[in-house]
Protein backbone atom coordinates (compact mmCIF):
# COMPACT_ATOMS: atom_id res chain seq x y z
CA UNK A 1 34.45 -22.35 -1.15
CA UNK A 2 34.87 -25.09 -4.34
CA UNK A 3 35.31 -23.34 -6.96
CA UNK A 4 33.95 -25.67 -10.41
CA UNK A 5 34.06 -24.99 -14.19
CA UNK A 6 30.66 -24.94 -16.05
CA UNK A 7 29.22 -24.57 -19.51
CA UNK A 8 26.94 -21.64 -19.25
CA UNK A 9 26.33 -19.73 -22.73
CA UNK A 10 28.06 -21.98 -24.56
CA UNK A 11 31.62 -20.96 -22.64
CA UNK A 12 33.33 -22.81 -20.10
CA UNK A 13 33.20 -20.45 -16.67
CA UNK A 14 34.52 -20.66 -12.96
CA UNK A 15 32.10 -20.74 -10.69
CA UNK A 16 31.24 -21.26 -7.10
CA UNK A 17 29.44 -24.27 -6.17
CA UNK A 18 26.69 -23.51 -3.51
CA UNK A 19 24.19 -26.42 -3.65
CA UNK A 20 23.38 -30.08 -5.11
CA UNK A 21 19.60 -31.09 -5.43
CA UNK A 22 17.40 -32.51 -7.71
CA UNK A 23 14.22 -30.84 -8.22
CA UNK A 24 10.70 -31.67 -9.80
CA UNK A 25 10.88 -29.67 -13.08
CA UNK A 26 7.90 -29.86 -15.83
CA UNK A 27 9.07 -30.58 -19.37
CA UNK A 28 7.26 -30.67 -22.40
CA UNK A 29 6.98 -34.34 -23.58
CA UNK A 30 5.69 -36.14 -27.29
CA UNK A 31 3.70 -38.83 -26.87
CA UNK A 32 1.59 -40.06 -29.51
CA UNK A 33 -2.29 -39.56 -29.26
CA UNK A 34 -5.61 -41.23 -31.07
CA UNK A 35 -4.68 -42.25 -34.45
CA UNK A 36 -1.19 -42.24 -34.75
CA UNK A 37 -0.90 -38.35 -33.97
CA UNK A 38 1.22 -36.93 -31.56
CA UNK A 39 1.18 -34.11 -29.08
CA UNK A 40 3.02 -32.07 -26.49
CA UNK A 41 1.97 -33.19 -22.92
CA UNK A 42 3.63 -31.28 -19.57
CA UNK A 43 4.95 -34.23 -17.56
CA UNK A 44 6.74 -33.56 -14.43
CA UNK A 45 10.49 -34.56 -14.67
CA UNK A 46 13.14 -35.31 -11.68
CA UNK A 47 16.39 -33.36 -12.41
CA UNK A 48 19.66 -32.77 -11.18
CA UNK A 49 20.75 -29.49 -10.58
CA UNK A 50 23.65 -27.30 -9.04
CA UNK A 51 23.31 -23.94 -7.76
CA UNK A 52 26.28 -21.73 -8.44
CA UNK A 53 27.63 -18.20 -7.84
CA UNK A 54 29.33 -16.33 -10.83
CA UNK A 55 31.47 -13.67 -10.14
CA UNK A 56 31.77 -12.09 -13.35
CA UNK A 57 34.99 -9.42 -13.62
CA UNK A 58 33.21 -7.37 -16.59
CA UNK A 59 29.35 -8.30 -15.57
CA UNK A 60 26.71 -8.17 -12.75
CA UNK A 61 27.38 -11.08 -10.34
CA UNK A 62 24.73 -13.64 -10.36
CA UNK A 63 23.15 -16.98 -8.96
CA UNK A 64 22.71 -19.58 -11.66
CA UNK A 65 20.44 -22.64 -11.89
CA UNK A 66 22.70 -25.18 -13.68
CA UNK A 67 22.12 -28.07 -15.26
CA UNK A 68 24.42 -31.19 -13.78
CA UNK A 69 25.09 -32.26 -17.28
CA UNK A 70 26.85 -29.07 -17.85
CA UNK A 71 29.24 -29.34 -15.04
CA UNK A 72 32.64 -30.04 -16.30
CA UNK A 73 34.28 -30.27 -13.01
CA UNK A 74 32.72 -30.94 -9.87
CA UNK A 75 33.87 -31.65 -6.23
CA UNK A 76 32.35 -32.73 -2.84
CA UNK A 77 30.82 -30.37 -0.88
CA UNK A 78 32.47 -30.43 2.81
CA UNK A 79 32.44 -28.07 5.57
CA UNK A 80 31.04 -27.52 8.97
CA UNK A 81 28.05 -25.44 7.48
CA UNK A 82 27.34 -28.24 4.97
CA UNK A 83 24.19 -30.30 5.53
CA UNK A 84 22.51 -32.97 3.62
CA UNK A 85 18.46 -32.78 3.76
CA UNK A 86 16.39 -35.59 1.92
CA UNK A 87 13.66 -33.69 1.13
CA UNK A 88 11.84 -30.19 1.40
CA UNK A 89 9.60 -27.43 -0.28
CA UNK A 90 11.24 -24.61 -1.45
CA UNK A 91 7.96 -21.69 -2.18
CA UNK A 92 7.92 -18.51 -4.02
CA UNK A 93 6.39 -15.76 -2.36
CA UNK A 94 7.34 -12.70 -3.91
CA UNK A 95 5.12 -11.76 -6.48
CA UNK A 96 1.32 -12.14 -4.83
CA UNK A 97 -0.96 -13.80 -5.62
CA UNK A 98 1.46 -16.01 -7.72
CA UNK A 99 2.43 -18.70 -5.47
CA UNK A 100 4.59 -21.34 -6.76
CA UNK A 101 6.54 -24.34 -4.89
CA UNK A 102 9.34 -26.37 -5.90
CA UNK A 103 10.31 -29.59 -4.31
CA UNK A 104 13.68 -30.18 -3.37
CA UNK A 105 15.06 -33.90 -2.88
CA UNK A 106 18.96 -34.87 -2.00
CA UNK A 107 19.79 -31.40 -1.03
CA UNK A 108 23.41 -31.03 -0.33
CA UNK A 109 24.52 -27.25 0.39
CA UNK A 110 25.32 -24.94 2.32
CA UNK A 111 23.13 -24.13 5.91
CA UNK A 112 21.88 -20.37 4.96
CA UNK A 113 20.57 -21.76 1.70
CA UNK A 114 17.83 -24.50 3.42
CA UNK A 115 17.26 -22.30 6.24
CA UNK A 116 15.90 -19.37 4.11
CA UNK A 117 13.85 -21.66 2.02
CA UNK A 118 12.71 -19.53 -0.72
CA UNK A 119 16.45 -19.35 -1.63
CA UNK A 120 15.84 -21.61 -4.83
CA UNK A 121 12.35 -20.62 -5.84
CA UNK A 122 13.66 -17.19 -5.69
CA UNK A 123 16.10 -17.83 -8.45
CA UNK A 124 14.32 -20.05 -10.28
CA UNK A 125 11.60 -17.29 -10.70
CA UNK A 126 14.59 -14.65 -11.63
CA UNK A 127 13.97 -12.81 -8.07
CA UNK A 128 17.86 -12.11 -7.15
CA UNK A 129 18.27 -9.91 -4.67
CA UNK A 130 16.85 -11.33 -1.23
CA UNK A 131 19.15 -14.54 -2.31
CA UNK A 132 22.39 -12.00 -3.42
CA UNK A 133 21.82 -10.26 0.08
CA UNK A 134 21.40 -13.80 2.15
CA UNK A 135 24.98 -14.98 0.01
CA UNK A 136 26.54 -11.70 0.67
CA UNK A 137 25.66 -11.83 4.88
CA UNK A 138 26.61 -15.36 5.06
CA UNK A 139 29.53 -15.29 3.02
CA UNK A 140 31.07 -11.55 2.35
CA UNK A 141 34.20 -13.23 1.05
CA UNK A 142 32.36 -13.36 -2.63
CA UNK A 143 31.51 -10.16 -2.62
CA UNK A 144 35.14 -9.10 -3.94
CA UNK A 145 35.56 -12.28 -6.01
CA UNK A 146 36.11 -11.76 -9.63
CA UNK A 147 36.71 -14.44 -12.25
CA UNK A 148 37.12 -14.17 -16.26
């Protein structure tokens, strides 16, 4: 597994490097309105994201949502249960009726993560423990990982 160093909460941390994607994200944009005035519109946004496991030594283990611009190392993904998907819909089930979906474009990750598809809407929508159990059955290895 590639193990990367991130900013997350304004430290540097090691952590394991599960996915590459870009997703549709909604942002809050200004743009300036009838007389000169301006105001906050929702635009949808294409961003780059990695998905990461942190195995915290003092802390809960957890699945992060990072930012690319706050990797500060980064490697290639390669493996024989890599793949490469151009495009998908990643939905959030768990809380009925909310439904939400996510579009995923220029996935690179590993297999178990596109196969259970709800994988990054899951995290996104701070629902951890289906996606912790998938990680843990596909790859037990991280479950006695511990870094700083």
């Amino acid at each position: 597994m590639k193990k990367i160093i991130i900013k997350y909460n304004n430290r540097e941390v090691i952590a394991v490097l599960l996915a590459r994607f870009d997703m549709m994200d909604n942002e809050f944009v200004s743009v300036k309105g009838l007389f000169g005035r301006t105001k906050e519109v929702l635009m949808p946004m294409n961003r780059q994201y990695c998905l990461v496991f942190i195995p915290w030594k003092d802390k809960e283990k957890e699945l992060a949502l990072i930012s690319v611009c706050d990797i500060i190392t980064m490697d290639k993904l390669i493996g024989n249960d890599i793949v490469s998907v151009e495009k998908y819909i990643s939905p959030f089930e768990q809380e009925n009726p909310y439904h939400k979906e996510y579009q995923i474009s220029n996935f690179i990750g590993y297999n178990f993560i596109y196969e259970y598809k709800n994988f990054i809407a899951d995290i996104r929508n701070h629902c951890f423990d289906k996606p912790l159990e998938i990680l843990y059955y596909y790859k037990p290895e991280l479950l006695h990982q511990q870094f700083e």
